[in-house]
C-alpha atoms as a PDB file:
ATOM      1  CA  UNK A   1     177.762 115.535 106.032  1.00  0.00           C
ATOM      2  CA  UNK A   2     180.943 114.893 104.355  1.00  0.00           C
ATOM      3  CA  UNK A   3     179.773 116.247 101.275  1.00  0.00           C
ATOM      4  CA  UNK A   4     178.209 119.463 102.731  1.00  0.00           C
ATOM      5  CA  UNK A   5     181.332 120.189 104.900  1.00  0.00           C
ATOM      6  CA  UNK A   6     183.644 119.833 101.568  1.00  0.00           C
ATOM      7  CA  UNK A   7     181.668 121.909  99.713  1.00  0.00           C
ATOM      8  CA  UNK A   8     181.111 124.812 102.407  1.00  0.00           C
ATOM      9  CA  UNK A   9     185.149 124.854 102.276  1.00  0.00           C
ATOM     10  CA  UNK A  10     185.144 125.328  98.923  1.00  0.00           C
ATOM     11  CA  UNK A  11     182.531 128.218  99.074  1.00  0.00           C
ATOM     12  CA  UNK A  12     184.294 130.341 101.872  1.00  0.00           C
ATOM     13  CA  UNK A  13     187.868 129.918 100.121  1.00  0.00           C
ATOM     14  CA  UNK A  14     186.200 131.091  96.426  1.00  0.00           C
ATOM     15  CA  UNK A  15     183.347 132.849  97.504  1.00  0.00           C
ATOM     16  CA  UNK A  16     181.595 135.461  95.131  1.00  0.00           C
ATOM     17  CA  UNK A  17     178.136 136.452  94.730  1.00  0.00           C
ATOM     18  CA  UNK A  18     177.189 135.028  91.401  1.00  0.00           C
ATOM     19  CA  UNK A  19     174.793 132.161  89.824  1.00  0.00           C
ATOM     20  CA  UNK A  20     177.521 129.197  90.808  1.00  0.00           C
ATOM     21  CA  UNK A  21     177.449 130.404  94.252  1.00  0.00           C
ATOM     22  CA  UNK A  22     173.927 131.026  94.858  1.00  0.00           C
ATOM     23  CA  UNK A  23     173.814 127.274  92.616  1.00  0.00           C
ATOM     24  CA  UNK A  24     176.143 125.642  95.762  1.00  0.00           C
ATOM     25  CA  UNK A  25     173.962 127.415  98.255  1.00  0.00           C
ATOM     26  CA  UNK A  26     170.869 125.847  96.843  1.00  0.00           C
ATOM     27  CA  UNK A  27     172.900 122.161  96.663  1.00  0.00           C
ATOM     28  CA  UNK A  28     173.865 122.639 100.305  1.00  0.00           C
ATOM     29  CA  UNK A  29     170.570 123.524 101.823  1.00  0.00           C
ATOM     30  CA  UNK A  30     168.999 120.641  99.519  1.00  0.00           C
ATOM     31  CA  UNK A  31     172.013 118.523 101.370  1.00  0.00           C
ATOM     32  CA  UNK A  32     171.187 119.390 104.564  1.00  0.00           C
ATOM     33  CA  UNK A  33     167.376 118.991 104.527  1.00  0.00           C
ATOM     34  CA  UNK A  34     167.992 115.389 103.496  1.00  0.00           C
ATOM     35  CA  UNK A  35     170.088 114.708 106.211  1.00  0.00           C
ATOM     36  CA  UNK A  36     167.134 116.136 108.668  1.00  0.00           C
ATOM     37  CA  UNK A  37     165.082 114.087 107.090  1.00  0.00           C
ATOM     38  CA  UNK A  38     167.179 111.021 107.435  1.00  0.00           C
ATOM     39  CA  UNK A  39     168.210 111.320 110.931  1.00  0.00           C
ATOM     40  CA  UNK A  40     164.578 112.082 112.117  1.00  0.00           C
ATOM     41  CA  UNK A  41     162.945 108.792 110.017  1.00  0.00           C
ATOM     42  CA  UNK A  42     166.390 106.972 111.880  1.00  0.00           C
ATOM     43  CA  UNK A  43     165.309 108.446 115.440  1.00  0.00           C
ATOM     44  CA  UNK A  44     161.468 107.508 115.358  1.00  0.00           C
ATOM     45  CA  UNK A  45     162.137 104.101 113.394  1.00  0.00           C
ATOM     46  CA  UNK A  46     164.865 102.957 116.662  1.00  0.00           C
ATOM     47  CA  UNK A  47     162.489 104.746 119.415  1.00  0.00           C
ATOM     48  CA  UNK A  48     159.643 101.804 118.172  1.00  0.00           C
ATOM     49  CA  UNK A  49     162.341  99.564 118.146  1.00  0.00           C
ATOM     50  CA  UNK A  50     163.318 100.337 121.385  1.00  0.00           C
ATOM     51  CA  UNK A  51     159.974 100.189 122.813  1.00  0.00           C
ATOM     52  CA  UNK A  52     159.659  96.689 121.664  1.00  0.00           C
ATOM     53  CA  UNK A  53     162.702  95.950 122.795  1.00  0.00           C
ATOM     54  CA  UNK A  54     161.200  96.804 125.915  1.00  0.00           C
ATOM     55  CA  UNK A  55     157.825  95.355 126.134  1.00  0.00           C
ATOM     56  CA  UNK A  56     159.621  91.769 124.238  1.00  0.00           C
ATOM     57  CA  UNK A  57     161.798  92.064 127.635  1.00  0.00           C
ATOM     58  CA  UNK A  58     158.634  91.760 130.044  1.00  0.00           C
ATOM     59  CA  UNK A  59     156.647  89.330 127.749  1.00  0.00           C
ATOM     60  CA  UNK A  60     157.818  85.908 129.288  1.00  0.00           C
ATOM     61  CA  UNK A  61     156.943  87.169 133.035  1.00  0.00           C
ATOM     62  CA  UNK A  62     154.016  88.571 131.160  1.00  0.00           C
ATOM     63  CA  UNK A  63     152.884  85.932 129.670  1.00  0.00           C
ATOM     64  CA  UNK A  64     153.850  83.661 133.438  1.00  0.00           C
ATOM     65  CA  UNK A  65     151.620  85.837 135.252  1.00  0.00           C
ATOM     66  CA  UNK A  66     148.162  85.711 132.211  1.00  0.00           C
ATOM     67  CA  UNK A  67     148.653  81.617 132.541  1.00  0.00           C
ATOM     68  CA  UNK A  68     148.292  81.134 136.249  1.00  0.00           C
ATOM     69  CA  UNK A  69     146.283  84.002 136.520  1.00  0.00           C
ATOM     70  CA  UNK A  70     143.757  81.966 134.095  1.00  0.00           C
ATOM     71  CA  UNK A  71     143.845  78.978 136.057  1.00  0.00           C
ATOM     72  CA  UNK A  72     143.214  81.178 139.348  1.00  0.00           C
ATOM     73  CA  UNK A  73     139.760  82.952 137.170  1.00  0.00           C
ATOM     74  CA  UNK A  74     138.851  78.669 136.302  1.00  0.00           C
ATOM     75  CA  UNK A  75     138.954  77.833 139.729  1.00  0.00           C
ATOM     76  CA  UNK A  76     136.831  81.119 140.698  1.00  0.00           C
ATOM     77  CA  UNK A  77     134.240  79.924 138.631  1.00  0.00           C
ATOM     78  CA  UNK A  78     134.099  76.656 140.007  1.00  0.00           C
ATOM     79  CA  UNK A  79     133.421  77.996 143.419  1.00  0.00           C
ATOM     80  CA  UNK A  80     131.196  80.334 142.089  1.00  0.00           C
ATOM     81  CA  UNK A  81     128.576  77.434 140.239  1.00  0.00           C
ATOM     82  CA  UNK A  82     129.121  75.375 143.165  1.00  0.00           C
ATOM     83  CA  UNK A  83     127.561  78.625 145.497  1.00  0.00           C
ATOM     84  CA  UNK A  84     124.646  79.103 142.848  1.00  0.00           C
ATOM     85  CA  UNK A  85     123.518  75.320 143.128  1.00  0.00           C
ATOM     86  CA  UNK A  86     122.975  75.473 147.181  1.00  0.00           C
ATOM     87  CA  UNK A  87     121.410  78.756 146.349  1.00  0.00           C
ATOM     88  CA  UNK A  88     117.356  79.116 147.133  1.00  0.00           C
ATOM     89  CA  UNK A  89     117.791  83.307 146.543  1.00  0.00           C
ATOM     90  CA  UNK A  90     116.950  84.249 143.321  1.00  0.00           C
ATOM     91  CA  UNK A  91     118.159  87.747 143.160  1.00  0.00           C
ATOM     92  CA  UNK A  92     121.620  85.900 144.849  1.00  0.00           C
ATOM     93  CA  UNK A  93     121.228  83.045 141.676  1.00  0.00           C
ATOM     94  CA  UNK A  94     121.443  86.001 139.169  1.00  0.00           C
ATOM     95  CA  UNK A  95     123.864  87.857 140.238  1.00  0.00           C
ATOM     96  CA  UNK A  96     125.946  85.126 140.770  1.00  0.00           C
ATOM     97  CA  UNK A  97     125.379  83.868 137.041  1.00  0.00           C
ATOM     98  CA  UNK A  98     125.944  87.406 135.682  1.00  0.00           C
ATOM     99  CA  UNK A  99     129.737  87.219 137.423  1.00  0.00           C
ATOM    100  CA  UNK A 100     129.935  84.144 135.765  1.00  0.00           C
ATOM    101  CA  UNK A 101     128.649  85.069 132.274  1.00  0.00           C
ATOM    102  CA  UNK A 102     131.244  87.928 132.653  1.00  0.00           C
ATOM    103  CA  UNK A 103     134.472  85.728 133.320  1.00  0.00           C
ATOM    104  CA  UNK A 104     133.417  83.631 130.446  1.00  0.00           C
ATOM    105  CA  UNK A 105     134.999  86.328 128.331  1.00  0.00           C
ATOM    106  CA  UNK A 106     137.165  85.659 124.750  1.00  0.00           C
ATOM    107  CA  UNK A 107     139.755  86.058 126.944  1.00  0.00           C
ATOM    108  CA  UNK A 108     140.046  82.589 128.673  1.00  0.00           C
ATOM    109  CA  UNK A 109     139.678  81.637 124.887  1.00  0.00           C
ATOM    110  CA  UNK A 110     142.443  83.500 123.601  1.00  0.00           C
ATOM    111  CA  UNK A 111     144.359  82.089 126.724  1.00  0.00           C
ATOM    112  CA  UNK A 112     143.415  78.786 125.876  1.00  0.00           C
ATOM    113  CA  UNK A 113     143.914  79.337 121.917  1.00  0.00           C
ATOM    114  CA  UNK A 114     147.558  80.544 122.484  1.00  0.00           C
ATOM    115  CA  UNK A 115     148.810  77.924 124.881  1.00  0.00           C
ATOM    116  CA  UNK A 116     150.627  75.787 122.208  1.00  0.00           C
ATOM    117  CA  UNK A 117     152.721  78.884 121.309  1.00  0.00           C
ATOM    118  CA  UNK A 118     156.145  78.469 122.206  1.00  0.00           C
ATOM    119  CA  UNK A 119     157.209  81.303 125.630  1.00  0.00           C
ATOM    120  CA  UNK A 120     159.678  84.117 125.019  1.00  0.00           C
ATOM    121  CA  UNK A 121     157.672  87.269 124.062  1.00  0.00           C
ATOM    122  CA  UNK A 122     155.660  86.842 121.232  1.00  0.00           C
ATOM    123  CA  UNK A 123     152.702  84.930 122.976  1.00  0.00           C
ATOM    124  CA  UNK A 124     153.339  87.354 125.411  1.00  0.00           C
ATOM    125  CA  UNK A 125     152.471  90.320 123.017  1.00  0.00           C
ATOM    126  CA  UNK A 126     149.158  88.765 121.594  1.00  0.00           C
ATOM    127  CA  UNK A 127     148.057  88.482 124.659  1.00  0.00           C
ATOM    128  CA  UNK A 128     148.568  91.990 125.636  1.00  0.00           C
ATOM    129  CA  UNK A 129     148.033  93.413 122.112  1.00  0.00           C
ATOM    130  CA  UNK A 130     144.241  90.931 122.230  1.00  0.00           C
ATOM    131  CA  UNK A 131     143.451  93.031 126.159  1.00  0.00           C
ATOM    132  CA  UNK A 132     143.850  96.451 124.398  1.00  0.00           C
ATOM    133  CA  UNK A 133     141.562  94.997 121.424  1.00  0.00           C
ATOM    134  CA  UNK A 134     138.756  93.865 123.994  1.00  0.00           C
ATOM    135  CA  UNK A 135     139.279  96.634 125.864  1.00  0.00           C
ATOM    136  CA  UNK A 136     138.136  98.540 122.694  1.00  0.00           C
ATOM    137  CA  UNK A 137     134.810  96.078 122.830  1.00  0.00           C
ATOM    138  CA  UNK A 138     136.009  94.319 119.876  1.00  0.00           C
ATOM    139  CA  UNK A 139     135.308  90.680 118.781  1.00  0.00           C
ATOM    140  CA  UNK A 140     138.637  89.027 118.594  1.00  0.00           C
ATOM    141  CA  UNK A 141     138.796  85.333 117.902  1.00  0.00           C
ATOM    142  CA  UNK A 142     141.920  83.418 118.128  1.00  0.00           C
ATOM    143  CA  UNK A 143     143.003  79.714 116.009  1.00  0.00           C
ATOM    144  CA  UNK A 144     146.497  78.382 116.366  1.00  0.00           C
ATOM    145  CA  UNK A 145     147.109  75.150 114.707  1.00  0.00           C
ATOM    146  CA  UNK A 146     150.874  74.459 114.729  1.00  0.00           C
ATOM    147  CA  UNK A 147     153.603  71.279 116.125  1.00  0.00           C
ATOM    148  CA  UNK A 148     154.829  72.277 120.238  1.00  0.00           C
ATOM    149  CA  UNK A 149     158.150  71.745 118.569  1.00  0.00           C
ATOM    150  CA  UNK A 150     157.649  72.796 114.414  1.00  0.00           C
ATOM    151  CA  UNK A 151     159.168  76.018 113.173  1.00  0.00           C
ATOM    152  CA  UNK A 152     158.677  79.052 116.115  1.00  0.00           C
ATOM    153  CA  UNK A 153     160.360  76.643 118.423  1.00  0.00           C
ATOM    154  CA  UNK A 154     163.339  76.233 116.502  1.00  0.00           C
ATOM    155  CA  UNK A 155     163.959  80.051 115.877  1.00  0.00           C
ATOM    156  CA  UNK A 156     166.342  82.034 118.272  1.00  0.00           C
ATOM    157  CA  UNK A 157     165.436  84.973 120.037  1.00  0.00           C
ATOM    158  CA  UNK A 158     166.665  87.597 117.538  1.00  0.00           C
ATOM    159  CA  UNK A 159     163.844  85.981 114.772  1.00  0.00           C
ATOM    160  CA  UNK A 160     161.528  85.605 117.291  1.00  0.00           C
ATOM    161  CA  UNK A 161     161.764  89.255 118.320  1.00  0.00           C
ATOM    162  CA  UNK A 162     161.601  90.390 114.728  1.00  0.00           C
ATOM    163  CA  UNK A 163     158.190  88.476 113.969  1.00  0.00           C
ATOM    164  CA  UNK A 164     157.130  89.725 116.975  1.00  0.00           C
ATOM    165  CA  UNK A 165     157.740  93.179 116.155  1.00  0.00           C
ATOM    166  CA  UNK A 166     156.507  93.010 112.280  1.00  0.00           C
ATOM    167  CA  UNK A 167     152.867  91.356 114.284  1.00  0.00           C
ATOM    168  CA  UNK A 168     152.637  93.637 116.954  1.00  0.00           C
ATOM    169  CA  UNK A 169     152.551  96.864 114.692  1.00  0.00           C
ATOM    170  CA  UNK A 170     150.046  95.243 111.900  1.00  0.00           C
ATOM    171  CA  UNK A 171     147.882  93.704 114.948  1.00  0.00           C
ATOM    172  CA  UNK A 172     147.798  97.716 116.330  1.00  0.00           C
ATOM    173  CA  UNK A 173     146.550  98.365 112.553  1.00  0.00           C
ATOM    174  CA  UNK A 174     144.085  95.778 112.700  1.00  0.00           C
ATOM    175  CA  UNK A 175     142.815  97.099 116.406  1.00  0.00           C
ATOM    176  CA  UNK A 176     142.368 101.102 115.025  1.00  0.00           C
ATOM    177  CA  UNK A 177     140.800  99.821 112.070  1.00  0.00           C
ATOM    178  CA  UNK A 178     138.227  97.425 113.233  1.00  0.00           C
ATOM    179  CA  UNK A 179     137.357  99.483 115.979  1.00  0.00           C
ATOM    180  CA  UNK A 180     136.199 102.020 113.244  1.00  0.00           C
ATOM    181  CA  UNK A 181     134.348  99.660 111.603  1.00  0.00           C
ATOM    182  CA  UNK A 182     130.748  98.939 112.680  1.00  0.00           C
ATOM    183  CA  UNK A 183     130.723  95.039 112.986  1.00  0.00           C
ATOM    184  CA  UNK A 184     134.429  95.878 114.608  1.00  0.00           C
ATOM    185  CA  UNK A 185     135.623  92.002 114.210  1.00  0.00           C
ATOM    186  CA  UNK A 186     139.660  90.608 114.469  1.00  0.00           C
ATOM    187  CA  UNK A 187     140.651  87.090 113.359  1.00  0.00           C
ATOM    188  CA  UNK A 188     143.914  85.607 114.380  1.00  0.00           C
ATOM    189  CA  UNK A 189     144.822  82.639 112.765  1.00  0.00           C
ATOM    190  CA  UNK A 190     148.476  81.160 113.317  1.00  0.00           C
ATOM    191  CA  UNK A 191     149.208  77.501 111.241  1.00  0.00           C
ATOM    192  CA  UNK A 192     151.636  75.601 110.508  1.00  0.00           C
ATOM    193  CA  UNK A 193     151.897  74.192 106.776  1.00  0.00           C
ATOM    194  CA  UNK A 194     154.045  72.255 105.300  1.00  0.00           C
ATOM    195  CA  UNK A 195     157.524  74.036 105.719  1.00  0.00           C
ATOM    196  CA  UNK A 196     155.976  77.098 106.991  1.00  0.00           C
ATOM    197  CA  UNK A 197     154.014  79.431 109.463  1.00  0.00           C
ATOM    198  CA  UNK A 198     151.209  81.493 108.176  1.00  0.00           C
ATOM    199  CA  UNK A 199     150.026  84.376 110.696  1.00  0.00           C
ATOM    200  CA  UNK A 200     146.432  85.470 109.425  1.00  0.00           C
ATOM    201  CA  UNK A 201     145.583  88.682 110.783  1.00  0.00           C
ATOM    202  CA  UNK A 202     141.583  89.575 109.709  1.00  0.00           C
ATOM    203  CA  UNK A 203     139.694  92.821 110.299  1.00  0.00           C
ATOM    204  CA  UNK A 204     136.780  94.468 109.566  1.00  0.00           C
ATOM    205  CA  UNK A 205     137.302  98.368 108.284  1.00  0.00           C
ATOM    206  CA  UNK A 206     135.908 101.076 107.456  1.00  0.00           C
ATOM    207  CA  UNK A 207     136.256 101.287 103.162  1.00  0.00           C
ATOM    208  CA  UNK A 208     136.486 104.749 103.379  1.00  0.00           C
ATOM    209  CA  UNK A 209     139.484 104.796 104.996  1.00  0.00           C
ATOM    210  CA  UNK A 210     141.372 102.239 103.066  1.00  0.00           C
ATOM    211  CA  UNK A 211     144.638 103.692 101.045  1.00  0.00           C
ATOM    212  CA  UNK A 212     145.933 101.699  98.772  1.00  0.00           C
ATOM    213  CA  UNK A 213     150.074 103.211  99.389  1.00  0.00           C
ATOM    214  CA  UNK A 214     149.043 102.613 103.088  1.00  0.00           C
ATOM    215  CA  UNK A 215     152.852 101.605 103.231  1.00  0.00           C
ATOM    216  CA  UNK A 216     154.187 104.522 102.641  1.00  0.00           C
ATOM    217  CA  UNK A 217     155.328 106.913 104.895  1.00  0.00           C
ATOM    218  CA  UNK A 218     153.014 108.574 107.243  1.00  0.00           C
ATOM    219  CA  UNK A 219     150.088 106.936 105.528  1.00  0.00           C
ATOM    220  CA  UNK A 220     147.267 105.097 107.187  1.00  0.00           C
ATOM    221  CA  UNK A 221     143.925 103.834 107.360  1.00  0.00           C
ATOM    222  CA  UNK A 222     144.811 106.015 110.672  1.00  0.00           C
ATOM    223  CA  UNK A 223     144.379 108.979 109.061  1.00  0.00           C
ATOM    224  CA  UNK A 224     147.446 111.153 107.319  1.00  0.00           C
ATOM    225  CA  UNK A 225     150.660 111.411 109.463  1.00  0.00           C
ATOM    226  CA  UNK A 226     149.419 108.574 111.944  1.00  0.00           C
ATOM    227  CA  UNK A 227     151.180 105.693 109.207  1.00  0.00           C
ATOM    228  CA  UNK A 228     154.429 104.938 110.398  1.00  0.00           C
ATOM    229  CA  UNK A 229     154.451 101.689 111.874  1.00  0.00           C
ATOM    230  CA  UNK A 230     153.180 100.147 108.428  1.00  0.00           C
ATOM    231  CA  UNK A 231     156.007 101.887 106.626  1.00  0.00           C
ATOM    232  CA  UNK A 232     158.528 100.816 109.878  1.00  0.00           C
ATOM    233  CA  UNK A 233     156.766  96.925 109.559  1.00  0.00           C
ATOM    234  CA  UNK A 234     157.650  97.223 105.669  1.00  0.00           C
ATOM    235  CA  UNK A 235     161.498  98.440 106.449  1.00  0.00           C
ATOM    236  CA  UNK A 236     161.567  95.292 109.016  1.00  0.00           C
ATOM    237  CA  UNK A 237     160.295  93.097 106.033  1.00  0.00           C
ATOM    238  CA  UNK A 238     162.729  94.481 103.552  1.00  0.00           C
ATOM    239  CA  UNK A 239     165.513  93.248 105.862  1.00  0.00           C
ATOM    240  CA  UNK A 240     164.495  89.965 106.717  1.00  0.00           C
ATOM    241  CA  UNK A 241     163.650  88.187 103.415  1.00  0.00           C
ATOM    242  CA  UNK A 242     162.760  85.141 105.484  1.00  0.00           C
ATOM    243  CA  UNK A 243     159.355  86.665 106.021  1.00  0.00           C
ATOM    244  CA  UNK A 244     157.039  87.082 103.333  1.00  0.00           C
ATOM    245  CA  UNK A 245     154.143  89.609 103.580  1.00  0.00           C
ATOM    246  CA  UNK A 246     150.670  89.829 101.215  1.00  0.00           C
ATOM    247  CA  UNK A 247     147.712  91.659 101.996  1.00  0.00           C
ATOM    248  CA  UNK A 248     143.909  90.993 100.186  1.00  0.00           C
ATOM    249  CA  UNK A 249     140.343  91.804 100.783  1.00  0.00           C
ATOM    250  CA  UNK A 250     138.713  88.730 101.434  1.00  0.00           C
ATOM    251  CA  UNK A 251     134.631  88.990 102.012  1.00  0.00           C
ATOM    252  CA  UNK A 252     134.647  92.554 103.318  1.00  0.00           C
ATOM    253  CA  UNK A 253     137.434  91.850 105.865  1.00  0.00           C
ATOM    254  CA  UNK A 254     141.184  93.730 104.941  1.00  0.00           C
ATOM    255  CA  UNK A 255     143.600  90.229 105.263  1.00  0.00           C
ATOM    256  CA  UNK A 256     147.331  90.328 106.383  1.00  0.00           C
ATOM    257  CA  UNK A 257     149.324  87.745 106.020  1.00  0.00           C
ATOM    258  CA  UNK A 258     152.867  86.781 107.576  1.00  0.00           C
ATOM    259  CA  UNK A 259     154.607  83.551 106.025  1.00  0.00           C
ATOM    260  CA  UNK A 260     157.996  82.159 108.048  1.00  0.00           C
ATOM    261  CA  UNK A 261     159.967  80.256 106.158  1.00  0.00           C
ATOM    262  CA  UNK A 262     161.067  76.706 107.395  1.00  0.00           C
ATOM    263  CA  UNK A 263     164.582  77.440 106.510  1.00  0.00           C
ATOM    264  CA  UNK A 264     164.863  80.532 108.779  1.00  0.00           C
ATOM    265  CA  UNK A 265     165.995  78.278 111.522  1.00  0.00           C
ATOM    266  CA  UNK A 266     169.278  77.241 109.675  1.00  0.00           C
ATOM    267  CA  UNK A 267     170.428  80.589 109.273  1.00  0.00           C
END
């Protein structure tokens, strides 16, 4: 802005119609457009950033609420098998084991798989980001293997909120692509190992959609224009060098991985 305003003076005070000033035009407008550009990529990148803000916020009641809510579906069940044993009706015996089959749902799984994760948001946000995936009728298994008190625990909120970030936008990815895809499968692994976390995000996709600059702006497997969040997930990585990123194709399923440093939690 600086530069544009300088060089508009100089225009006005020496103007005449010739090639330098139709030359300073051209540099001005080329100026300006930039500087669109640059505020609009600023304003979209902080309105996602805002909205996590916002849903990280309302995780940890979030997250309150899915536990006991969980423990309230168990003990549902349990009344329900004790009613279909002292039941003699058949039709009353079936529909009473089709409620059942349909509480036994990968959600009490995923509840049960995420437990060990430490509270303050980002549990919180697989939790809601795995509902919008089975929402979407897709398989989503969950495996965390890490120490109550190993690395997450240790990091402050401000880390915490980053990862969380960085996951939620490549666990959307993995949600739009697999639910393209025809066997429409998510893995979530989280591990601990050695000095560090891996989080193993797994889909299924659709090769025909694959793009290899995927990370660039407004490129997806999303179609054109519908890319952002990878290219805001790779500005989020760029500035945090604690968190490595690599993807792969591993046996026709498009791999993400997240690596945490150990030595995050010192700085």
């Amino acid at each position: 802005m600086i530069s544009i305003s300088g060089m508009v003076y100089k225009i006005i005070t020496n103007y005449k119609l010739n090639i330098s000033f139709l030359g300073n035009m051209l540099v001005i407008l080329s100026l300006v457009i930039i500087e669109v550009i640059f505020i609009n990529n600023k304003d979209t990148y902080n309105k996602l950033m805002n909205e996590y803000d916002i849903l990280l916020s309302n995780m940890q009641t979030f997250e309150e609420w899915i536990e006991k809510e969980q423990f309230t579906r168990h003990e549902y069940k349990n009344q329900l098998a004790i009613l279909y044993a002292i039941s003699t009706e058949k039709e009353v015996k079936n529909k009473i084991q089709d409620i059942i089959n349909q509480n036994l749902s990968i959600k009490n799984e995923v509840v049960n798989n995420l437990k060990d994760l430490p509270k303050g948001g980002l549990k919180g946000l697989l939790y809601y980001k795995t509902i919008i995936g089975e929402k979407s009728k897709l398989k989503i298994t969950v495996d965390v293997s890490i120490n109550k008190k190993g690395i997450l625990s240790s990091l402050n909120k401000e880390k915490i909120n980053t990862i969380a970030k960085i996951i939620g936008i490549f666990y959307d990815n993995a949600i739009e692509a697999a639910r393209d895809s025809r066997k429409k499968i998510i893995l979530l692994e989280i591990y601990e190992l050695k000095d560090r976390i891996n989080i193993v995000i797994s889909n299924t996709f659709k090769k025909s959609s694959l793009k290899e600059n995927q990370f660039d702006k407004g490129i997806s497997s999303k179609g054109e224009g519908r890319g952002n969040g990878l290219y805001f997930a790779r500005k989020l990585l760029n500035k945090n060098n604690w968190i490595e990123e690599k993807q792969e194709i591993i046996d026709n399923y498009y791999v993400e991985t997240i690596t945490i440093k150990k030595n995050t939690s010192k700085k």
